[in-house]
Protein backbone atom coordinates (compact mmCIF):
# COMPACT_ATOMS: atom_id res chain seq x y z
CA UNK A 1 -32.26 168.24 -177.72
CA UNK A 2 -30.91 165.66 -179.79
CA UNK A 3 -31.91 161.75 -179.43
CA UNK A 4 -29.71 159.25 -180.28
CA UNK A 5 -31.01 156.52 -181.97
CA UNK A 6 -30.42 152.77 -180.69
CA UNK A 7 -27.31 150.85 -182.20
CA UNK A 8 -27.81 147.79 -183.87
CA UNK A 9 -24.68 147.15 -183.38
CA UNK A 10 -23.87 143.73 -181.19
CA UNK A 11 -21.78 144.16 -178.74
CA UNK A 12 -19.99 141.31 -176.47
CA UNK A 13 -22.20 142.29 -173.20
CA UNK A 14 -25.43 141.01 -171.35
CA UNK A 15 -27.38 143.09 -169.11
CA UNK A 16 -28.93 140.45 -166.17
CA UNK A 17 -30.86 142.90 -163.45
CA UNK A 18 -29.10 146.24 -164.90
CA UNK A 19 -25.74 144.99 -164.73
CA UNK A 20 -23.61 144.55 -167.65
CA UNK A 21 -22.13 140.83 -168.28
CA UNK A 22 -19.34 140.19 -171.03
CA UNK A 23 -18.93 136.62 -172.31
CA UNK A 24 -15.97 135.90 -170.46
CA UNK A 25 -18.30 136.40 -166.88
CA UNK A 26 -20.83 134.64 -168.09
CA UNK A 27 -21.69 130.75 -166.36
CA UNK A 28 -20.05 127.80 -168.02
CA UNK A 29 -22.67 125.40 -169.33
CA UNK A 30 -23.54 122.33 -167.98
CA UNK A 31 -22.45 120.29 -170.57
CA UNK A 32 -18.68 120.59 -171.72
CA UNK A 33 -18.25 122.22 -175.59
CA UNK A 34 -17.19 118.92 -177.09
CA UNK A 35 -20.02 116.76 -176.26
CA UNK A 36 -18.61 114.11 -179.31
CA UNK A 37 -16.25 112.71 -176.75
CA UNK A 38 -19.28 111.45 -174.17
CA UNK A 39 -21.68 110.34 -176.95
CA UNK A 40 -18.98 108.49 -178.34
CA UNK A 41 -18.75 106.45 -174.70
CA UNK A 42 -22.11 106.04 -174.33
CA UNK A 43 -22.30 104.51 -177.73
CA UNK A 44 -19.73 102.33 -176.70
CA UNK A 45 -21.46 101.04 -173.66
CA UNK A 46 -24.49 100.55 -175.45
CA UNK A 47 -22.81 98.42 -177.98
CA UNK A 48 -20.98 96.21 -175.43
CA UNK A 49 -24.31 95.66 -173.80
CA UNK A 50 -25.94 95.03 -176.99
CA UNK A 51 -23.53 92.48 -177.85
CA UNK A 52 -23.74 90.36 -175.05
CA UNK A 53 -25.34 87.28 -175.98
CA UNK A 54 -28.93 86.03 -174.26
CA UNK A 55 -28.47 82.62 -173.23
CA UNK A 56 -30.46 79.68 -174.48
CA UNK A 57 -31.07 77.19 -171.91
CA UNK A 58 -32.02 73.48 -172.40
CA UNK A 59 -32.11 71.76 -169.38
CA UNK A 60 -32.98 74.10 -166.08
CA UNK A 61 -30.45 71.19 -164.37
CA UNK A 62 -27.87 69.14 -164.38
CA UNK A 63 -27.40 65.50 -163.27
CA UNK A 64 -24.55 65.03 -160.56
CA UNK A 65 -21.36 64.58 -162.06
CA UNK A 66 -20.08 62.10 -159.03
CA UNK A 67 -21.40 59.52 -157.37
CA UNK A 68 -21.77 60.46 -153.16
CA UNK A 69 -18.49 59.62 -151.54
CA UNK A 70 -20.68 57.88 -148.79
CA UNK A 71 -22.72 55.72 -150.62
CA UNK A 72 -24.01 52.25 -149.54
CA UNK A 73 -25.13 49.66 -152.05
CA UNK A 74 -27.51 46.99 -151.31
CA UNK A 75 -27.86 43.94 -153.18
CA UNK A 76 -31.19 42.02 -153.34
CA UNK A 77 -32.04 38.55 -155.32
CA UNK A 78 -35.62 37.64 -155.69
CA UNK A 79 -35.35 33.88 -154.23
CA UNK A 80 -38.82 32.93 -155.23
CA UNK A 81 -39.55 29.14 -157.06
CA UNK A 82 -40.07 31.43 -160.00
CA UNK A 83 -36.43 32.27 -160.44
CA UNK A 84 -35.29 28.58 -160.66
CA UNK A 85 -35.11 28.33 -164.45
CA UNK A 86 -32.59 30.95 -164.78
CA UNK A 87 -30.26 29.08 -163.04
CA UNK A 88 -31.13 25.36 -164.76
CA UNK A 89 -30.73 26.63 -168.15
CA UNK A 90 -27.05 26.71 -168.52
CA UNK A 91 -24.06 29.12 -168.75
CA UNK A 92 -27.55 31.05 -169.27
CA UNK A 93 -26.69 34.87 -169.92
CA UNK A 94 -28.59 35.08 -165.96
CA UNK A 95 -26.15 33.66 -164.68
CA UNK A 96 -22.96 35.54 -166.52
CA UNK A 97 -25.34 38.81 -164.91
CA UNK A 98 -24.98 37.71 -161.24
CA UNK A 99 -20.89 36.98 -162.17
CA UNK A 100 -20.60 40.68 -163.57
CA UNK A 101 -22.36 42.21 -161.05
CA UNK A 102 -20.45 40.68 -158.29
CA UNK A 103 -17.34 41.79 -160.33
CA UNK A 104 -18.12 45.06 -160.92
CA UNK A 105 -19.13 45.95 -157.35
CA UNK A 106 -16.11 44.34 -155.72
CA UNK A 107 -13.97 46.43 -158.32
CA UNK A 108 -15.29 49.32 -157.59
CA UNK A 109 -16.94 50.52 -161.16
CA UNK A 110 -19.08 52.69 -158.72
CA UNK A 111 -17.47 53.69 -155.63
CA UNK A 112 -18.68 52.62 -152.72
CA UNK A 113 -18.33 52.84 -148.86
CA UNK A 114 -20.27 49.40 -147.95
CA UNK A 115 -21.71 46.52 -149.72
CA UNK A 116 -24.39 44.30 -148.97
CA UNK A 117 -26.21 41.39 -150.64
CA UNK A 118 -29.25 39.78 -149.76
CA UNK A 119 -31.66 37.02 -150.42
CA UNK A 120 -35.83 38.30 -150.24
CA UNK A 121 -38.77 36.53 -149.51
CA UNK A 122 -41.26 35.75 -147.02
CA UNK A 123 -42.19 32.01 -145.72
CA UNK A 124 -45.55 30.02 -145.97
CA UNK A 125 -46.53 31.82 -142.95
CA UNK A 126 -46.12 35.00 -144.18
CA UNK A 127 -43.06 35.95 -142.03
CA UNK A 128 -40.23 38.18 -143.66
CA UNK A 129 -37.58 35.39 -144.29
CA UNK A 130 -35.25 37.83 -145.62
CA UNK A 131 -31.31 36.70 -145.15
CA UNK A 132 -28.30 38.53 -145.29
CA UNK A 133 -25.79 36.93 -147.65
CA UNK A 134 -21.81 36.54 -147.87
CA UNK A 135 -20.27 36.92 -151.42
CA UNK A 136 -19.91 33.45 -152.29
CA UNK A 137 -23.81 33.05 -151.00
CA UNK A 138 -24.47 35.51 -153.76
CA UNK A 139 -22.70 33.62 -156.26
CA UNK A 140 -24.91 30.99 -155.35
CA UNK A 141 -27.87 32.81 -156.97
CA UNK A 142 -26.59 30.88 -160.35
CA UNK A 143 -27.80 28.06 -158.90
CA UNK A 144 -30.89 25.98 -158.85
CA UNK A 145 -31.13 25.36 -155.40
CA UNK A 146 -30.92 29.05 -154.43
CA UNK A 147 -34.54 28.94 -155.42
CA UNK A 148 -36.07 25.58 -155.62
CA UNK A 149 -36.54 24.91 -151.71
CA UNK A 150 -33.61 21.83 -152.08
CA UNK A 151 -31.45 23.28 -149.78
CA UNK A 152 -31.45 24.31 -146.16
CA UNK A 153 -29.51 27.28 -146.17
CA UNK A 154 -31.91 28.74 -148.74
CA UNK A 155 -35.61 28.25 -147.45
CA UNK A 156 -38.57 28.12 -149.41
CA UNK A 157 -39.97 32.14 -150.39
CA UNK A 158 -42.14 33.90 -151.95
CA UNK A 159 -41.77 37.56 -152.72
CA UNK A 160 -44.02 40.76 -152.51
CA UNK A 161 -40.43 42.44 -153.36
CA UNK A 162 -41.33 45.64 -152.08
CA UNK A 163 -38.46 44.09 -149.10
CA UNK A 164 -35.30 45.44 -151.40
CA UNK A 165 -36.33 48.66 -150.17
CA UNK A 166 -36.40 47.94 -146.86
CA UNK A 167 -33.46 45.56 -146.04
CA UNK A 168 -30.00 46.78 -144.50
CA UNK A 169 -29.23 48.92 -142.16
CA UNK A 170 -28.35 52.67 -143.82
CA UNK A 171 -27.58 56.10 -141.70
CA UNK A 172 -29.77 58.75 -142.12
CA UNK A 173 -27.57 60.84 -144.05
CA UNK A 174 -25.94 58.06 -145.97
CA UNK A 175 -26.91 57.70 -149.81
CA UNK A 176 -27.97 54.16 -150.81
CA UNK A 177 -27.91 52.44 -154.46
CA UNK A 178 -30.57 49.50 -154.06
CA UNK A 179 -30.53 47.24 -156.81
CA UNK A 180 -32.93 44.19 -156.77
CA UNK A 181 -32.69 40.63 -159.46
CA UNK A 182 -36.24 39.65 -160.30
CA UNK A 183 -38.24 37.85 -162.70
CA UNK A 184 -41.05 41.10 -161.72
CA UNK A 185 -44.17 38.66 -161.10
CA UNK A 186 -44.59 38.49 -157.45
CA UNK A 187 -47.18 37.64 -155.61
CA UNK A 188 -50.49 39.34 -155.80
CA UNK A 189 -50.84 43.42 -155.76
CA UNK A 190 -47.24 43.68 -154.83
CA UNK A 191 -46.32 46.09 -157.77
CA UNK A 192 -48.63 48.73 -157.37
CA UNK A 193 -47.14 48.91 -154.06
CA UNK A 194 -43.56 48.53 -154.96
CA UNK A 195 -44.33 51.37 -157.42
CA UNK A 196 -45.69 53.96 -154.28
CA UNK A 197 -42.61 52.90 -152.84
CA UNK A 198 -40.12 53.80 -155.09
CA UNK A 199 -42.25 57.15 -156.15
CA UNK A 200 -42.09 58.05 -152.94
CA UNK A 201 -38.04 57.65 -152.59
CA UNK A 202 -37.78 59.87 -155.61
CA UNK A 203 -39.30 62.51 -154.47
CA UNK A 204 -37.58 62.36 -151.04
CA UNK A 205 -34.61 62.17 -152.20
CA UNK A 206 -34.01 64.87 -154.71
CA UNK A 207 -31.00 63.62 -157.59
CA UNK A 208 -32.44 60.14 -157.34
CA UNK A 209 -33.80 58.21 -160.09
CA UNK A 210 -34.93 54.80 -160.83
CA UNK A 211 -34.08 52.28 -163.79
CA UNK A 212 -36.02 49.07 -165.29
CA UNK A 213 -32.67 47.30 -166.69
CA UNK A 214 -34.95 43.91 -168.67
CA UNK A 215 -32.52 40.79 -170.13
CA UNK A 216 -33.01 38.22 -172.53
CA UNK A 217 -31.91 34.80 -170.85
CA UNK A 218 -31.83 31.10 -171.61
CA UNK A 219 -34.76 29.03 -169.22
CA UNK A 220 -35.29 25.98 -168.26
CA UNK A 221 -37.81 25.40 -165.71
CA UNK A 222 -41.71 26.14 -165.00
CA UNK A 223 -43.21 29.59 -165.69
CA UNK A 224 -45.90 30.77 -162.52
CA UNK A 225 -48.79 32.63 -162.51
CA UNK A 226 -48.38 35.81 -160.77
CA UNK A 227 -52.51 36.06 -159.82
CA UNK A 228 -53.51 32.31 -158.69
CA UNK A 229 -55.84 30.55 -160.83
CA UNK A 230 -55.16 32.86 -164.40
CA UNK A 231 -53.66 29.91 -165.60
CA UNK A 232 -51.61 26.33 -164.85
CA UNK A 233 -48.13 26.60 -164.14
CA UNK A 234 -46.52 25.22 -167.08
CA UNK A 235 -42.79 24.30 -168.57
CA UNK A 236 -40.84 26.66 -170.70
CA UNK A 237 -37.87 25.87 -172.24
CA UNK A 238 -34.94 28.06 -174.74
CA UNK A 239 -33.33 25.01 -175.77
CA UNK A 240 -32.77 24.76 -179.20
CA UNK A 241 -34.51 28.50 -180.01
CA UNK A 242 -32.79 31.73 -180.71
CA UNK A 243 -32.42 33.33 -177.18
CA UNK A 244 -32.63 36.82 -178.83
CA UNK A 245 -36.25 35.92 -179.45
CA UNK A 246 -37.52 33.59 -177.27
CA UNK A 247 -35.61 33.98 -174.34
CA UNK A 248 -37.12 34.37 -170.88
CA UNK A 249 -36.53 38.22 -169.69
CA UNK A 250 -35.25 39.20 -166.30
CA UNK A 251 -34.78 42.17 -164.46
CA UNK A 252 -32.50 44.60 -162.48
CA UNK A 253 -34.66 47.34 -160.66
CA UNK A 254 -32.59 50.49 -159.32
CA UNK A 255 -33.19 53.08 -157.17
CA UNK A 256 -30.34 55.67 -155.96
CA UNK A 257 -27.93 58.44 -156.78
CA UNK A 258 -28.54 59.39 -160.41
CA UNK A 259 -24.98 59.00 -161.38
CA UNK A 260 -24.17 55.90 -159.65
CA UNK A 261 -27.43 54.33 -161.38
CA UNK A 262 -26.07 55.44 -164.43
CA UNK A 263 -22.62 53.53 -164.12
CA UNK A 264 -24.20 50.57 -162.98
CA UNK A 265 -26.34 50.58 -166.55
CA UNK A 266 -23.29 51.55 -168.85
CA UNK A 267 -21.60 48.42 -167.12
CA UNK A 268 -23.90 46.22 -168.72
CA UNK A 269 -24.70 47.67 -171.97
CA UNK A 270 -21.15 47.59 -172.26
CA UNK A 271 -21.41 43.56 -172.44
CA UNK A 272 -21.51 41.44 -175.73
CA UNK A 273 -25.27 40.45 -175.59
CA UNK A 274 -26.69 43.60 -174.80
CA UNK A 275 -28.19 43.83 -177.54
CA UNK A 276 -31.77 45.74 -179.03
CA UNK A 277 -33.41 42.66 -179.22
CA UNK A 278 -32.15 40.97 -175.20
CA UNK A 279 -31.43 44.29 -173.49
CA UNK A 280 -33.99 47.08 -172.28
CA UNK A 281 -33.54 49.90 -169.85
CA UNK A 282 -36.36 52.52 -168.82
CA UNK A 283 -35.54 55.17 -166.33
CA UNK A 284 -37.60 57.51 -163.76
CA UNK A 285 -36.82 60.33 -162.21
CA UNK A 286 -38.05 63.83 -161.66
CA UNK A 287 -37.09 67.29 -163.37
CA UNK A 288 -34.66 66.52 -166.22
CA UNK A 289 -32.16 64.12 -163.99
CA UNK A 290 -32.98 61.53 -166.64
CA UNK A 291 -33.42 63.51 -169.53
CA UNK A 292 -31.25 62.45 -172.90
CA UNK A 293 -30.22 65.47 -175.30
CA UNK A 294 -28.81 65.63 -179.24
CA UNK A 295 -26.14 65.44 -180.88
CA UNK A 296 -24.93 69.15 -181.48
CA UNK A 297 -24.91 68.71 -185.01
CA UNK A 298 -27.32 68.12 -188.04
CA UNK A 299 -26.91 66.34 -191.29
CA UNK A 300 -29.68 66.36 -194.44
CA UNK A 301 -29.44 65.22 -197.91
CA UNK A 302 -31.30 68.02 -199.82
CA UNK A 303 -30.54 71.38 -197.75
CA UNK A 304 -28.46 73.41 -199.66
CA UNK A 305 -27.92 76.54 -197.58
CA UNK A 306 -27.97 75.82 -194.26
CA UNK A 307 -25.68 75.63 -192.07
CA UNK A 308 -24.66 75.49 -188.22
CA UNK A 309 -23.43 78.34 -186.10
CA UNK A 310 -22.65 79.42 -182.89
CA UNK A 311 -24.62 82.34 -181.99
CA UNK A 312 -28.24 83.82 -184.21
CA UNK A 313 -28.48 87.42 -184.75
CA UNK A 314 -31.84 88.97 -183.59
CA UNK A 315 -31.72 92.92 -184.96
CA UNK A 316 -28.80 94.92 -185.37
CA UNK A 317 -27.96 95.00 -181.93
CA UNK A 318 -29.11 91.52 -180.33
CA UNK A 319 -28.09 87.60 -180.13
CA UNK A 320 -29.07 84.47 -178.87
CA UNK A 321 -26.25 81.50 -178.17
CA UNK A 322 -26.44 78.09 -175.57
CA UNK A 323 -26.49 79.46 -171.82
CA UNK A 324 -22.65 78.38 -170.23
CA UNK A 325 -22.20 74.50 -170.61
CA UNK A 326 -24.95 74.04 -172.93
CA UNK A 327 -23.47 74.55 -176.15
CA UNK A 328 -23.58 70.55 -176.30
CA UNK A 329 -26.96 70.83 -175.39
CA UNK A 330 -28.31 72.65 -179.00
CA UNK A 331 -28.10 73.23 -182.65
CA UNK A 332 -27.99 76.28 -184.04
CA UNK A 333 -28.34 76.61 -187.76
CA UNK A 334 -28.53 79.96 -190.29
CA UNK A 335 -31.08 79.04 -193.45
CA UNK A 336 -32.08 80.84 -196.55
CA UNK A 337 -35.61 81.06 -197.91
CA UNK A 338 -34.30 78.38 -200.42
CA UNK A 339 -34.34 75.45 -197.88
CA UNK A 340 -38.04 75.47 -196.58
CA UNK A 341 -38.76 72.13 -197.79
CA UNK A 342 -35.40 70.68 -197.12
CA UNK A 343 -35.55 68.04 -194.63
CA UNK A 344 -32.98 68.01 -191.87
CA UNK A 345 -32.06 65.14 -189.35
CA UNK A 346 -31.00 65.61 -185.16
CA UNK A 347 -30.30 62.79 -183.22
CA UNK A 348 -30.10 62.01 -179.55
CA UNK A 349 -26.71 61.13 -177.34
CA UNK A 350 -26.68 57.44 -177.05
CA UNK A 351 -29.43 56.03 -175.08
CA UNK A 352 -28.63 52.31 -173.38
CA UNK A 353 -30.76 49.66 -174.05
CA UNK A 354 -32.79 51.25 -176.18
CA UNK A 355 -35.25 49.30 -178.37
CA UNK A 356 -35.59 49.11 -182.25
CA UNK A 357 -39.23 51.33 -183.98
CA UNK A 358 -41.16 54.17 -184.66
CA UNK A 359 -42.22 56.55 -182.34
CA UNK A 360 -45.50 58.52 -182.95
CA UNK A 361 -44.86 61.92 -183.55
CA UNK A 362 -47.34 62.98 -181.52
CA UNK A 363 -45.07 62.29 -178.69
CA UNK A 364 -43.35 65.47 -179.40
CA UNK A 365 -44.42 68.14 -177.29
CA UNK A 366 -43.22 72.01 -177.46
CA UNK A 367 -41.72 72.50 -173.91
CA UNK A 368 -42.80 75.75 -172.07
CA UNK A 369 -41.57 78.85 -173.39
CA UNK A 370 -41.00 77.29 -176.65
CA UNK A 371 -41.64 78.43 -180.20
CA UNK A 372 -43.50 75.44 -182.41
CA UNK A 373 -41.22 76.67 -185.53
CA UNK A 374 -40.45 72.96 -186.73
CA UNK A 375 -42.33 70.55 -189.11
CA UNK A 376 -42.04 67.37 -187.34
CA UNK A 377 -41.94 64.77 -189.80
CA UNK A 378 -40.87 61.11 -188.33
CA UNK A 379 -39.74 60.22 -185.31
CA UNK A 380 -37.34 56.83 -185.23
CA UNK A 381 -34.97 54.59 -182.92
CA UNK A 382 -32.49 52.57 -184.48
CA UNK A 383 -31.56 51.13 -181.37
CA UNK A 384 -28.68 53.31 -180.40
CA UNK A 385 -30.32 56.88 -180.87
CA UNK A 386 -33.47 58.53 -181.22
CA UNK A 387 -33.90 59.89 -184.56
CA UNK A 388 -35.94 63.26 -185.27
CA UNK A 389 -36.96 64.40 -189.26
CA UNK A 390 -37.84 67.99 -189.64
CA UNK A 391 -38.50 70.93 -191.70
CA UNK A 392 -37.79 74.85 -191.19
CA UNK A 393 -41.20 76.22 -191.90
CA UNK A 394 -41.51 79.73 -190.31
CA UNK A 395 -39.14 82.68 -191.00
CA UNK A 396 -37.43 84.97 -188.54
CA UNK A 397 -35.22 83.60 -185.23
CA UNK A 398 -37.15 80.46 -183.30
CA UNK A 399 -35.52 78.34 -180.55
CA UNK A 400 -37.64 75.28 -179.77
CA UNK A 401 -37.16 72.55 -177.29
CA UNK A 402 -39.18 69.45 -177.85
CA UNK A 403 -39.62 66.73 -175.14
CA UNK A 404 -40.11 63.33 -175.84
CA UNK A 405 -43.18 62.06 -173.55
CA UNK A 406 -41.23 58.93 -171.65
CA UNK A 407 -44.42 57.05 -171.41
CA UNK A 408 -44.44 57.01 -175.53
CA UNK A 409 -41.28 55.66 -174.90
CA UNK A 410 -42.26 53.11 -172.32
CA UNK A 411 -44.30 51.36 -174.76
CA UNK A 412 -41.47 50.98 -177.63
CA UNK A 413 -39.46 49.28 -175.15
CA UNK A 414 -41.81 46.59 -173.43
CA UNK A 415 -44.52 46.18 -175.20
CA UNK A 416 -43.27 42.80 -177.32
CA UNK A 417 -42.16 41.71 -173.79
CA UNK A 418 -44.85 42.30 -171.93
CA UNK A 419 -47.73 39.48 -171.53
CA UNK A 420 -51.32 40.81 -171.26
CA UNK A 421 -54.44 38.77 -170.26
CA UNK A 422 -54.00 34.79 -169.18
CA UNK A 423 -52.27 33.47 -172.13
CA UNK A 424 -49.09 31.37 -171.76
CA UNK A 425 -46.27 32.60 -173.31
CA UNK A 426 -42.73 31.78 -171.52
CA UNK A 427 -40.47 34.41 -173.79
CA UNK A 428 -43.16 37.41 -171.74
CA UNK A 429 -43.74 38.57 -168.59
CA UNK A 430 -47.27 39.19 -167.14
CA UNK A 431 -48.21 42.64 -166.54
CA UNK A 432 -44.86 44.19 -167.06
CA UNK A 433 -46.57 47.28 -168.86
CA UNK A 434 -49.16 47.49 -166.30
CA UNK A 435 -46.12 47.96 -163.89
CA UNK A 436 -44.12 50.29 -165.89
CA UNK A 437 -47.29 52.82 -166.90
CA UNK A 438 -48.14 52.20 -163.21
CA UNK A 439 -44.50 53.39 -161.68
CA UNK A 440 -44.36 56.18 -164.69
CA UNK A 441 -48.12 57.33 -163.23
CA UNK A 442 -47.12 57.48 -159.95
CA UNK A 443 -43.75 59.27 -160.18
CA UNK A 444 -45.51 61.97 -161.88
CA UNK A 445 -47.97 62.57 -159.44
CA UNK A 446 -45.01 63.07 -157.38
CA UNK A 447 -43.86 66.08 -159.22
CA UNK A 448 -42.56 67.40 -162.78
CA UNK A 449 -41.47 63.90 -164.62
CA UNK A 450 -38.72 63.78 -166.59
CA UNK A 451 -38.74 63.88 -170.61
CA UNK A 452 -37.26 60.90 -172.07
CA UNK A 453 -35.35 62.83 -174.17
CA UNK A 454 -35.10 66.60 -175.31
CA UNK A 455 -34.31 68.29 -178.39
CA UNK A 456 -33.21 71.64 -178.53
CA UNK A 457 -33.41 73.40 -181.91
CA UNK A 458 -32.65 76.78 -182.31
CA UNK A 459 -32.50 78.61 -186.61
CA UNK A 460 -32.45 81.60 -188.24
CA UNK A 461 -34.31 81.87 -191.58
């Protein structure tokens, strides 16, 4: 018998469990035969992902844009003996401030549903002697005998202040701008409790911030000790001095709406004598409702290849650009290796009533989250803007956002106005830092305080 032998022969059939399979029976795959088509898709998708932009943010909020549509503002002069030379000096620049307020209110420069003015104080007795006034009873504050006990319809007061908080009658769901006209020395402990105060109506009322708005102004009259017995009332006068430098300040406290408190402010900065050297603002609020930014540009004398863009690449397949509505909010800059010890300027948005020095740098901290990529060289105001010096140091992507501490701020503004220990001195006001560091403590032991200001730096080197 004869055996075959096997062919080697291939052959277009498949045997699965003794049954013959040709090609054509056999199961389509699970894939289709031109996979290109898919990958190609895929690649796409990945791409268009990869190309989407992470968002840098600078401030976690916003201010509001508008003041409330139901908002009350209340009105309050100090009418305390220590007010009186504000109003003797004449056409002192006190005065022109009670005319422009008045003004400005009754024209609406920050809408408004009511308006309310009122004269504070309490009697020899102690008894709350506040008074409602009319608008020509207002007007009155520009003169003498608002203050000085010569007239009957104004009574002698004194003032713990802490009242401008509590006068006028305000629904429970109604916002309220309260803005008070003081000399700031009342009597006794009254500012460590008008500071609690105010704290407190922060932090209840979330958007709300407070402003110290401080003014140069002529005087004529006596100067008071704010603690009996520190020293002998004495006579102060600006007559024949430069008011710039010797004039006697005064002050505008606010509390309210961010956005309202913010119009009030730009109102008077706006005015010819608001100046660096006669006009001073501080503000306090909570989260970043106060906070200034930059500029979103850059300028330096020495760095030849940098410049600013809109977006940093991070890999092949990755960027970073400003989250939506921030783009104002940071500079972005692309650097070669040659500009390392080029030194680059950023300056803030313009800050109102903003005094003239150097700030420590020190007072620069790296904000959470934040990559401490810059040399930090000087920090200046020139009494418009806040002025930061740096370096690019470190290579490879970095976005930094550096806060200005506001109590390093704080003491820039007041402390050539502020009078410490029992001297006399009629062009500064006793305690006034003690006040300010005291409100600035006690607002942040409220919650997160706001940054002065905050600069947001992001580079690729």
């Amino acid at each position: 018998m004869q055996i075959k032998k096997p062919s080697t022969r291939i052959t277009s059939s498949l045997f699965v469990a003794g049954e013959a399979l040709t090609l054509k029976q056999f199961p389509k795959p699970l894939w289709p035969r031109k996979p290109t088509r898919w990958a190609g898709l895929l690649l796409l998708a990945f791409g268009l992902s990869a190309c989407r932009p992470t968002p840098l943010t600078c401030l976690e909020e916003s201010a509001a844009t508008a003041v409330p549509e139901n908002l009350s503002i209340i009105v309050s002069v100090d009418g305390s003996g220590s007010m009186a030379g504000y109003a003797n000096a004449r056409n002192s620049r006190y005065q022109a401030s009670i005319t422009a307020l008045s003004v400005s209110l009754q024209n609406q420069v920050v809408p408004h549903d009511s308006l309310e003015y009122w004269r504070i104080g309490v009697d020899e007795a102690g008894q709350n002697a506040s008074q409602r006034l009319s608008d020509s009873q207002f007007l009155a504050a520009q003169q003498s005998r608002f203050y000085d006990c010569s007239s009957d319809q104004f009574p002698c007061v004194t003032s713990p202040l802490i009242q401008f908080l509590e006068v006028g009658a305000v629904a429970e769901d109604q916002a309220v701008l309260r803005v008070l006209v003081t000399d700031l020395e009342p009597d006794g402990l009254a500012l460590g409790r008008l500071s609690g105060q105010i704290s407190r109506q922060l932090s209840e009322n979330p958007g709300y911030e407070a402003a110290l708005v401080g003014i140069r102004s002529e005087f004529e009259g006596r100067v008071f000790p704010n603690v009996p017995g520190s020293f002998e009332p004495f006579p102060y006068s600006t007559a024949n001095q430069p008011v710039d430098e010797a004039g006697r300040p005064f002050f505008m406290l606010l509390v309210g709406p961010s956005q309202a408190v913010r119009q009030l402010i730009d109102g008077f900065s706006s005015l010819e004598t608001a100046t660096a050297d006669t006009f001073r603002v501080s503000k306090f609020g909570l989260g970043t409702t106060t906070t200034t930014t930059l500029t979103p540009t850059f300028s330096s004398a020495d760095a030849t290849c940098t410049s600013q863009v809109y977006a940093l690449n991070r890999g092949w397949a990755s960027r970073i650009s400003p989250a939506d509505g921030q783009a104002d909010q940071w500079v972005l800059l692309r650097s070669c290796g040659r500009d390392a010890g080029a030194t680059l300027t950023f300056e803030s948005q313009l800050i109102p009533g903003l005094a003239v020095g150097e700030l420590p740098v020190s007072g620069l901290t790296a904000a959470e989250g934040s990559s401490a990529a810059l040399n930090i060289t000087e920090v200046i105001s020139d009494g418009e803007r806040i002025r930061l010096q740096a370096r690019l140091t470190a290579t490879g992507v970095h976005a930094q956002r550096l806060n200005l501490r506001p109590e390093v701020l704080d003491l820039l503004q007041w402390q050539d106005w502020n009078l410490q220990g029992m001297g006399q001195s009629g062009n500064q006001i006793q305690n006034l830092l003690l006040f300010v560091g005291g409100l600035r403590q006690a607002v942040m032991a409220t919650g997160e305080a706001a940054p002065a200001a905050r600069f947001c730096i992001a580079y690729q080197r």
